[in-house]
C-alpha atoms as a PDB file:
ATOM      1  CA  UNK A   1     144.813  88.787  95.687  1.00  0.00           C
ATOM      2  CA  UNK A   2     146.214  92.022  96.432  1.00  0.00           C
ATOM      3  CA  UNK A   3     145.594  94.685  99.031  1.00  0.00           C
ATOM      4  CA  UNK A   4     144.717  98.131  97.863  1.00  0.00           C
ATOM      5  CA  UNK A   5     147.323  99.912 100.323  1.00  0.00           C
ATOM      6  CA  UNK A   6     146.649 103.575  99.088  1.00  0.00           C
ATOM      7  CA  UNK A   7     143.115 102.585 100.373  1.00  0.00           C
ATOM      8  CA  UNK A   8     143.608 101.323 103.432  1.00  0.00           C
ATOM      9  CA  UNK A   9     146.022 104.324 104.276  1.00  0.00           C
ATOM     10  CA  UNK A  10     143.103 106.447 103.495  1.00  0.00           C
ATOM     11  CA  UNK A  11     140.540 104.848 105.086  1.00  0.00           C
ATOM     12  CA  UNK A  12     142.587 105.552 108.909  1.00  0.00           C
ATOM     13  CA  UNK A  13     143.084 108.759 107.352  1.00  0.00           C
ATOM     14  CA  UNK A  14     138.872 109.408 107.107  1.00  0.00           C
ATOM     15  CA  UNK A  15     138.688 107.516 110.764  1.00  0.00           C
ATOM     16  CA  UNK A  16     141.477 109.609 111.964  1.00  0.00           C
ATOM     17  CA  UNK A  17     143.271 106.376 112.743  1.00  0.00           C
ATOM     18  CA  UNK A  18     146.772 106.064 113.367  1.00  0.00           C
ATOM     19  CA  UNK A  19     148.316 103.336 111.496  1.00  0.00           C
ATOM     20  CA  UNK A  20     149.230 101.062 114.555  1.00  0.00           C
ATOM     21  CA  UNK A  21     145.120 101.738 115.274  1.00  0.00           C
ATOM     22  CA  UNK A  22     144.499 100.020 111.705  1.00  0.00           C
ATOM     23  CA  UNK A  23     146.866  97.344 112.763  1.00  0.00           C
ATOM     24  CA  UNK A  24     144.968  96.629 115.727  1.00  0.00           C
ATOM     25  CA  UNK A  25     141.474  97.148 114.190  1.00  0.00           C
ATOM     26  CA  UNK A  26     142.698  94.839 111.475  1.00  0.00           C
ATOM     27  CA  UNK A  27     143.870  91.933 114.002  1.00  0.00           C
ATOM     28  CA  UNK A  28     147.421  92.169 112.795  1.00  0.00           C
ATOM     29  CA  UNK A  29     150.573  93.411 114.397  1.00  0.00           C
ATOM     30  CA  UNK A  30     151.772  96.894 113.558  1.00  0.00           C
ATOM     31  CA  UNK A  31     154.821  95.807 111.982  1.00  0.00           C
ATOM     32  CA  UNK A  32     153.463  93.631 109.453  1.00  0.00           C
ATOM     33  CA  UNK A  33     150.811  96.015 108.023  1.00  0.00           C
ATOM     34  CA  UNK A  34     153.272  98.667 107.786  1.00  0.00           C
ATOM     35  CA  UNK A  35     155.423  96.757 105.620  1.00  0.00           C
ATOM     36  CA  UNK A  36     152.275  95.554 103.924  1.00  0.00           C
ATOM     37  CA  UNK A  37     151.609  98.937 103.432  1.00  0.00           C
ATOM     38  CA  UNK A  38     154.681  99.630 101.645  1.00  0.00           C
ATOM     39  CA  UNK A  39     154.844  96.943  99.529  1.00  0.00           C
ATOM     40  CA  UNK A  40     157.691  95.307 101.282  1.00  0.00           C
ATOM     41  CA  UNK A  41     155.222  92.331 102.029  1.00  0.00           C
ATOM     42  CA  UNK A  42     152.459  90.798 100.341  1.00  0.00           C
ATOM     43  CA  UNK A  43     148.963  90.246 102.758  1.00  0.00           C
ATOM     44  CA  UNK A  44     148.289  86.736 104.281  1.00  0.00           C
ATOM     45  CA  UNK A  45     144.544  85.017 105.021  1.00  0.00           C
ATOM     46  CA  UNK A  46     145.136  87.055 108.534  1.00  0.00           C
ATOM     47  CA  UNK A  47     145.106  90.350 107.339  1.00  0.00           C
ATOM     48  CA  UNK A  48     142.452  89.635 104.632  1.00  0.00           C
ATOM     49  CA  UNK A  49     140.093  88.201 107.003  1.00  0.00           C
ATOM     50  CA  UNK A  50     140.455  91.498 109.287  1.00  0.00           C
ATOM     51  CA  UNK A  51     140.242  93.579 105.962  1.00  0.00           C
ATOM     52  CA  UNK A  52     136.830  91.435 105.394  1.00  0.00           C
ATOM     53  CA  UNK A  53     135.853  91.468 109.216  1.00  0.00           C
ATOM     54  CA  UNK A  54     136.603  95.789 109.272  1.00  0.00           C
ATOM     55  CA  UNK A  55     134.604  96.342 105.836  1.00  0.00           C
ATOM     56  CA  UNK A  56     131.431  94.401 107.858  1.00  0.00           C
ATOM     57  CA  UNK A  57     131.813  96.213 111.102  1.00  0.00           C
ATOM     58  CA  UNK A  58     132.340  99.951 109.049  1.00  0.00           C
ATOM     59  CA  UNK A  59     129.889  98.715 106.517  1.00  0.00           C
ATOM     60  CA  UNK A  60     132.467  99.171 103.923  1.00  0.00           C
ATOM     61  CA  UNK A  61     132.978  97.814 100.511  1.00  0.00           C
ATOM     62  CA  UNK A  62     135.426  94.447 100.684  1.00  0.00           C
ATOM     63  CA  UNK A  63     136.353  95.323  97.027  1.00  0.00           C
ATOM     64  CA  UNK A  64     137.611  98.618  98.034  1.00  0.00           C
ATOM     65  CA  UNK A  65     140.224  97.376  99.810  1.00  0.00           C
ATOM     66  CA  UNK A  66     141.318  94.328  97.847  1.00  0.00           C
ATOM     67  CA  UNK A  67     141.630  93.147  94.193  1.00  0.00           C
ATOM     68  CA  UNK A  68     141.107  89.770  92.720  1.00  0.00           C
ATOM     69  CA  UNK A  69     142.439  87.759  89.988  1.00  0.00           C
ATOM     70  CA  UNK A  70     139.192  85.652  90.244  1.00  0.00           C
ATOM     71  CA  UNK A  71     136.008  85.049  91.542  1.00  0.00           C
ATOM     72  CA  UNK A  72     137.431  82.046  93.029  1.00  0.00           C
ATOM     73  CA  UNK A  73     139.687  83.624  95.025  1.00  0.00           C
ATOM     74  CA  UNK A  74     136.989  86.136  96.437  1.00  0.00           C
ATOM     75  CA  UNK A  75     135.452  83.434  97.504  1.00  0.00           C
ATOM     76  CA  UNK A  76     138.275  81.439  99.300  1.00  0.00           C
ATOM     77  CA  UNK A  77     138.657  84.565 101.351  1.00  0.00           C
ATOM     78  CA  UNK A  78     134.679  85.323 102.074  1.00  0.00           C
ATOM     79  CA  UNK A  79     134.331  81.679 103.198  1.00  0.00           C
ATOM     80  CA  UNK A  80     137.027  81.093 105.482  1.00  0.00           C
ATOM     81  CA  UNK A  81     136.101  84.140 107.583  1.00  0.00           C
ATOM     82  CA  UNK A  82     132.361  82.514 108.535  1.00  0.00           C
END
């Protein structure tokens, strides 16, 4: 699984979100998402599950925000956020 950072970066852009305001819409600390962001880190079930738990609230598309290697792994990430 990997997070589609260019997306996320645009999506505060269209919300007129400040990063830290992702962060904290997200469930995640600041710090982390930023280096997320810049591929410094790689995304843990956290973050996904507040990528999954945004897209519902904003009625956004999941798969805009992340890729998948497999089905499977879509739906690790759908299921453990019920």
């Amino acid at each position: 699984m990997n997070i589609k950072a260019a997306a996320l970066i645009q999506l505060a852009e269209s919300r007129s979100w400040t990063i830290p305001k992702l962060a904290e819409r997200l469930g995640v600390d600041y710090s982390y998402l930023f280096r997320v962001l810049n591929n410094e880190k790689k995304g843990g079930a956290k973050l996904f599950a507040g990528i999954y738990r945004l897209c519902k609230e904003e009625n956004l598309s999941f798969d805009d925000y992340m890729e998948f290697e497999t089905l499977e792994a879509f739906n690790q990430i759908k299921n453990s956020t019920r």
